[in-house]
PDB file of N, CA and C in Angstrom:
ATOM      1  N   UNK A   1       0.827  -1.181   0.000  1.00  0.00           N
ATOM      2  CA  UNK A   1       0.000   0.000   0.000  1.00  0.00           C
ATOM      3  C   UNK A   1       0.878   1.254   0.000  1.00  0.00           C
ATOM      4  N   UNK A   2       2.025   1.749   0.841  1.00  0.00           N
ATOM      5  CA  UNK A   2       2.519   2.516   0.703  1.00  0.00           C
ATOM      6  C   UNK A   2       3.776   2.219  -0.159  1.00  0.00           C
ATOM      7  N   UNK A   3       3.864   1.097  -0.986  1.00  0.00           N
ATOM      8  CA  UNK A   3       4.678   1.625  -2.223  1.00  0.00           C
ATOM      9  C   UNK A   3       4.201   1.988  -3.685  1.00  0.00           C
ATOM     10  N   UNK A   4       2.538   1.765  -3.369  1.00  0.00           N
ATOM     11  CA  UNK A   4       1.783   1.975  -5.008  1.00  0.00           C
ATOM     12  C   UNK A   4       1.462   3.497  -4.461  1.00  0.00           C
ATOM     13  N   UNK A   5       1.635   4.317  -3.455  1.00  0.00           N
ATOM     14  CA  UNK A   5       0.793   5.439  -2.871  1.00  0.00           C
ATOM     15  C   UNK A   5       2.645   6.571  -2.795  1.00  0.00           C
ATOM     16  N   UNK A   6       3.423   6.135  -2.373  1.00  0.00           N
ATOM     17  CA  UNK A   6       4.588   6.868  -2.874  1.00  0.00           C
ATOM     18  C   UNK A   6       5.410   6.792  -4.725  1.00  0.00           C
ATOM     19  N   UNK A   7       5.009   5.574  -5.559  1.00  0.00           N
ATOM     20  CA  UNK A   7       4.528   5.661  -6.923  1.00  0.00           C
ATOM     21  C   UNK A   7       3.666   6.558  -7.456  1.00  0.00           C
ATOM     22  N   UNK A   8       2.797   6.641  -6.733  1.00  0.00           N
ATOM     23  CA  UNK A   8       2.016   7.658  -7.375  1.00  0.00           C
ATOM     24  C   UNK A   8       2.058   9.306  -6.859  1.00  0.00           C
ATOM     25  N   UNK A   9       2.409   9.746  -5.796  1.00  0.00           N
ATOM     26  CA  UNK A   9       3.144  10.879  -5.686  1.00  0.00           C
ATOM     27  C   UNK A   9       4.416  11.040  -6.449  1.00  0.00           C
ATOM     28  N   UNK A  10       4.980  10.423  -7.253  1.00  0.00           N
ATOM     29  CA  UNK A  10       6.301  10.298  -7.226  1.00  0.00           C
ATOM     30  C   UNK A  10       5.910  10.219  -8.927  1.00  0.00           C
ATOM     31  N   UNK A  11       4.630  10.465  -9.407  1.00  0.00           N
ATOM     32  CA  UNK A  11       4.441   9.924 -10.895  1.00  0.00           C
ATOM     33  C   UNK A  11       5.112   8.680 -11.929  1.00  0.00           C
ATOM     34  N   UNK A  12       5.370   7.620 -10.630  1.00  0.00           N
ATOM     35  CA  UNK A  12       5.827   6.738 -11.737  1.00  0.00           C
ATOM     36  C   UNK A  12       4.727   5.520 -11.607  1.00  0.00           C
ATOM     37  N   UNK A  13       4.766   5.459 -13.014  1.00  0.00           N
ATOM     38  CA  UNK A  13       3.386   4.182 -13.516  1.00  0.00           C
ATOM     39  C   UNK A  13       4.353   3.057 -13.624  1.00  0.00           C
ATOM     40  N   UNK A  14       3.957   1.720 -13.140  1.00  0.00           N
ATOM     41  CA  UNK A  14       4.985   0.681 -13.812  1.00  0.00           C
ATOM     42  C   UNK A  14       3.671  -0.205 -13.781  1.00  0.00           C
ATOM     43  N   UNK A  15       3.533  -1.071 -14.816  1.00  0.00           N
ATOM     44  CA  UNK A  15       2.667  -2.643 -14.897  1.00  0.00           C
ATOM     45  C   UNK A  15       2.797  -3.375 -13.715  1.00  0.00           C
ATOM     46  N   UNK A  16       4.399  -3.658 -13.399  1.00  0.00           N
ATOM     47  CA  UNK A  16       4.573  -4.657 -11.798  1.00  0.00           C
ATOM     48  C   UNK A  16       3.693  -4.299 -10.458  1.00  0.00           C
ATOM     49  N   UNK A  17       3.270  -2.710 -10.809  1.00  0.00           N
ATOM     50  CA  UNK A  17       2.484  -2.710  -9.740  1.00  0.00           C
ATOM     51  C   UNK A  17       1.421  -2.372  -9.881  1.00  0.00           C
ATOM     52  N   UNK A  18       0.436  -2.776 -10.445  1.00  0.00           N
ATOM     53  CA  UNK A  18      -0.893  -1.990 -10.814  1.00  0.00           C
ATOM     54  C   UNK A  18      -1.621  -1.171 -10.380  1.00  0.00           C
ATOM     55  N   UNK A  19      -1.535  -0.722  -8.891  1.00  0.00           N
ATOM     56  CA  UNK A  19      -1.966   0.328  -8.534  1.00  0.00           C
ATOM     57  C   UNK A  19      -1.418   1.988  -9.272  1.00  0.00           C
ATOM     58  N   UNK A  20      -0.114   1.692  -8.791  1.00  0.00           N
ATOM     59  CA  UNK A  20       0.570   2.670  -9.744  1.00  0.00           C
ATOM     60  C   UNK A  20       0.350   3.392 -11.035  1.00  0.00           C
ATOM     61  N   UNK A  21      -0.525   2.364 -11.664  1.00  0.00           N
ATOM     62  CA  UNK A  21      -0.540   2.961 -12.795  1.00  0.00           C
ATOM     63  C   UNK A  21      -1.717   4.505 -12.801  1.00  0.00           C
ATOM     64  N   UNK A  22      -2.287   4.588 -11.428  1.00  0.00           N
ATOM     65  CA  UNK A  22      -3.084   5.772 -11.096  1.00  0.00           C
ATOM     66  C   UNK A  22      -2.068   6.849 -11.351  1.00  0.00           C
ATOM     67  N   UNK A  23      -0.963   6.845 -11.591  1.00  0.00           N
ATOM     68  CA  UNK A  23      -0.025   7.799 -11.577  1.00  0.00           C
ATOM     69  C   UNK A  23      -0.516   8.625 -12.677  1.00  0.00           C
ATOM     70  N   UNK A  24      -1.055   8.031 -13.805  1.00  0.00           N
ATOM     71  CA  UNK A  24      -1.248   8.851 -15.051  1.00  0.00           C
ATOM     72  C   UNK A  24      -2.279   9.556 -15.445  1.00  0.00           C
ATOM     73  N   UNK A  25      -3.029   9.540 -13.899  1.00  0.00           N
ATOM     74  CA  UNK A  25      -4.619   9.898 -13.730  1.00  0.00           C
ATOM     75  C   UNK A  25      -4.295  11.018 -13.892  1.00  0.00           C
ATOM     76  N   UNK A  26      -5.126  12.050 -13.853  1.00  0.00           N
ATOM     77  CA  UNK A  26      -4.823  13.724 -13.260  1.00  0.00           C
ATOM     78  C   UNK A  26      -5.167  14.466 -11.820  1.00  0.00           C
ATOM     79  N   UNK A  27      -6.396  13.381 -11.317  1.00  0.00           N
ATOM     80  CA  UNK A  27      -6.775  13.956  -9.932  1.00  0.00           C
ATOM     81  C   UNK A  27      -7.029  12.746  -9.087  1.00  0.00           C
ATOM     82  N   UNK A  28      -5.855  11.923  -8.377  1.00  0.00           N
ATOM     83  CA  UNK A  28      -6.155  10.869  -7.585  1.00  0.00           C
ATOM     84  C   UNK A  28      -5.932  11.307  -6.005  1.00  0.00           C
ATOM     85  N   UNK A  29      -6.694  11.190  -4.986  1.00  0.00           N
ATOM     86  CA  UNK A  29      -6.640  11.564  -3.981  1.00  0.00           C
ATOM     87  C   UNK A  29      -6.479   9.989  -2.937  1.00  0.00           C
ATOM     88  N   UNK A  30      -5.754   9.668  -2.322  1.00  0.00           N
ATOM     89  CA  UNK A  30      -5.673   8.663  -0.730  1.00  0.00           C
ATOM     90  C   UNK A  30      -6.240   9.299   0.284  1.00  0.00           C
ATOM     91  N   UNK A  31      -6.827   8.178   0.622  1.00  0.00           N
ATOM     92  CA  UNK A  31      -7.989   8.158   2.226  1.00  0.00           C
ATOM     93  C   UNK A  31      -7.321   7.353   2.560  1.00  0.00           C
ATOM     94  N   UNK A  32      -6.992   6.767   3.529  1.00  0.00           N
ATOM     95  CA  UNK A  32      -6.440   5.478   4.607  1.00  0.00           C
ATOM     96  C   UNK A  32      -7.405   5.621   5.295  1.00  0.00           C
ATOM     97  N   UNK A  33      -8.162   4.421   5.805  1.00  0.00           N
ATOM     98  CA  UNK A  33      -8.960   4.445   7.307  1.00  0.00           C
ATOM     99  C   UNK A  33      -8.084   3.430   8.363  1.00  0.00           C
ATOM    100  N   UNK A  34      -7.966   4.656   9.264  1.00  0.00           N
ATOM    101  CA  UNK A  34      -6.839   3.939  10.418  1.00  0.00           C
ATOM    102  C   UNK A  34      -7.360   3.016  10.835  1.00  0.00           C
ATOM    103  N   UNK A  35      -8.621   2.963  11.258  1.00  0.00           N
ATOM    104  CA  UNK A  35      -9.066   1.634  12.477  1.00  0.00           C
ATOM    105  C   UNK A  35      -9.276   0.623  11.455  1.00  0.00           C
ATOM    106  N   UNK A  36      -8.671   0.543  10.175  1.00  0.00           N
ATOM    107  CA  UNK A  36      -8.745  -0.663   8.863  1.00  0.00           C
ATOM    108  C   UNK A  36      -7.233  -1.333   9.264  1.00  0.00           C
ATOM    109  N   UNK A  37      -6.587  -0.619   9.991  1.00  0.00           N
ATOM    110  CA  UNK A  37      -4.850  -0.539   9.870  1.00  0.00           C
ATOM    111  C   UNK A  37      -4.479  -1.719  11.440  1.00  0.00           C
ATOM    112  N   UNK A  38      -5.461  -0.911  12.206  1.00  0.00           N
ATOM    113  CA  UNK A  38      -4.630  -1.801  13.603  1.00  0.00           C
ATOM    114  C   UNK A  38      -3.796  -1.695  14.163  1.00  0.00           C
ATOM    115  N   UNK A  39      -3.410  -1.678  14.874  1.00  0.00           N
ATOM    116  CA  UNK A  39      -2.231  -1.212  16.019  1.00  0.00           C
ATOM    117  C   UNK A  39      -0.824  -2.384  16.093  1.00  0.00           C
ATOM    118  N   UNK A  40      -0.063  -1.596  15.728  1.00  0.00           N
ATOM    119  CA  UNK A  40       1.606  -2.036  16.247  1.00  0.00           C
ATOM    120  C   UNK A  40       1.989  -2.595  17.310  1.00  0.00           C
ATOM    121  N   UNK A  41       2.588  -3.650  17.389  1.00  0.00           N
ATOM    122  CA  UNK A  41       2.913  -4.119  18.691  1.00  0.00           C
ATOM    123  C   UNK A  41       4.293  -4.701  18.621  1.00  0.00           C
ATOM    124  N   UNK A  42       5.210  -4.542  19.485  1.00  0.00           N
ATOM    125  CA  UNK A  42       6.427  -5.210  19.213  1.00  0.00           C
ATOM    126  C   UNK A  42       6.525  -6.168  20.392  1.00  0.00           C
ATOM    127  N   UNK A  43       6.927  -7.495  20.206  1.00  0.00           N
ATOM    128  CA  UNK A  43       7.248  -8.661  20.596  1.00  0.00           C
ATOM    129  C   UNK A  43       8.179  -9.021  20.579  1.00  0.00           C
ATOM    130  N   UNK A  44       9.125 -10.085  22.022  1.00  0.00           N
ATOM    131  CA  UNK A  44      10.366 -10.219  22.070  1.00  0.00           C
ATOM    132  C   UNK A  44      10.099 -11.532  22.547  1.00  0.00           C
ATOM    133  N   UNK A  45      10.939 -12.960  21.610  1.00  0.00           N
ATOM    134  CA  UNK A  45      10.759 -14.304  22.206  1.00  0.00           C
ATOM    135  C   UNK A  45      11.199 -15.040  22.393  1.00  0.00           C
TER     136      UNK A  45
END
């Protein structure tokens, strides 16, 4: 998700990633919904 979403700030379209190819849109906007995301936790074992 955040390498087809810095592709597309970044205007590069490639096939390998198909999101990317929004790059060539003219008006694409990102929403993230956090509570879709979930919380971080670090674990030691």
């Amino acid at each position: 998700m955040r390498l087809s979403a810095l592709m597309i700030s970044k205007r590069i379209p490639d096939s390998s990633v198909p999101m990317s190819l929004l790059a060539d849109h003219p008006n694409v906007h990102f929403h993230y919904l956090r509570s879709g995301i979930g919380t971080v936790a670090v674990e030691m074992h």
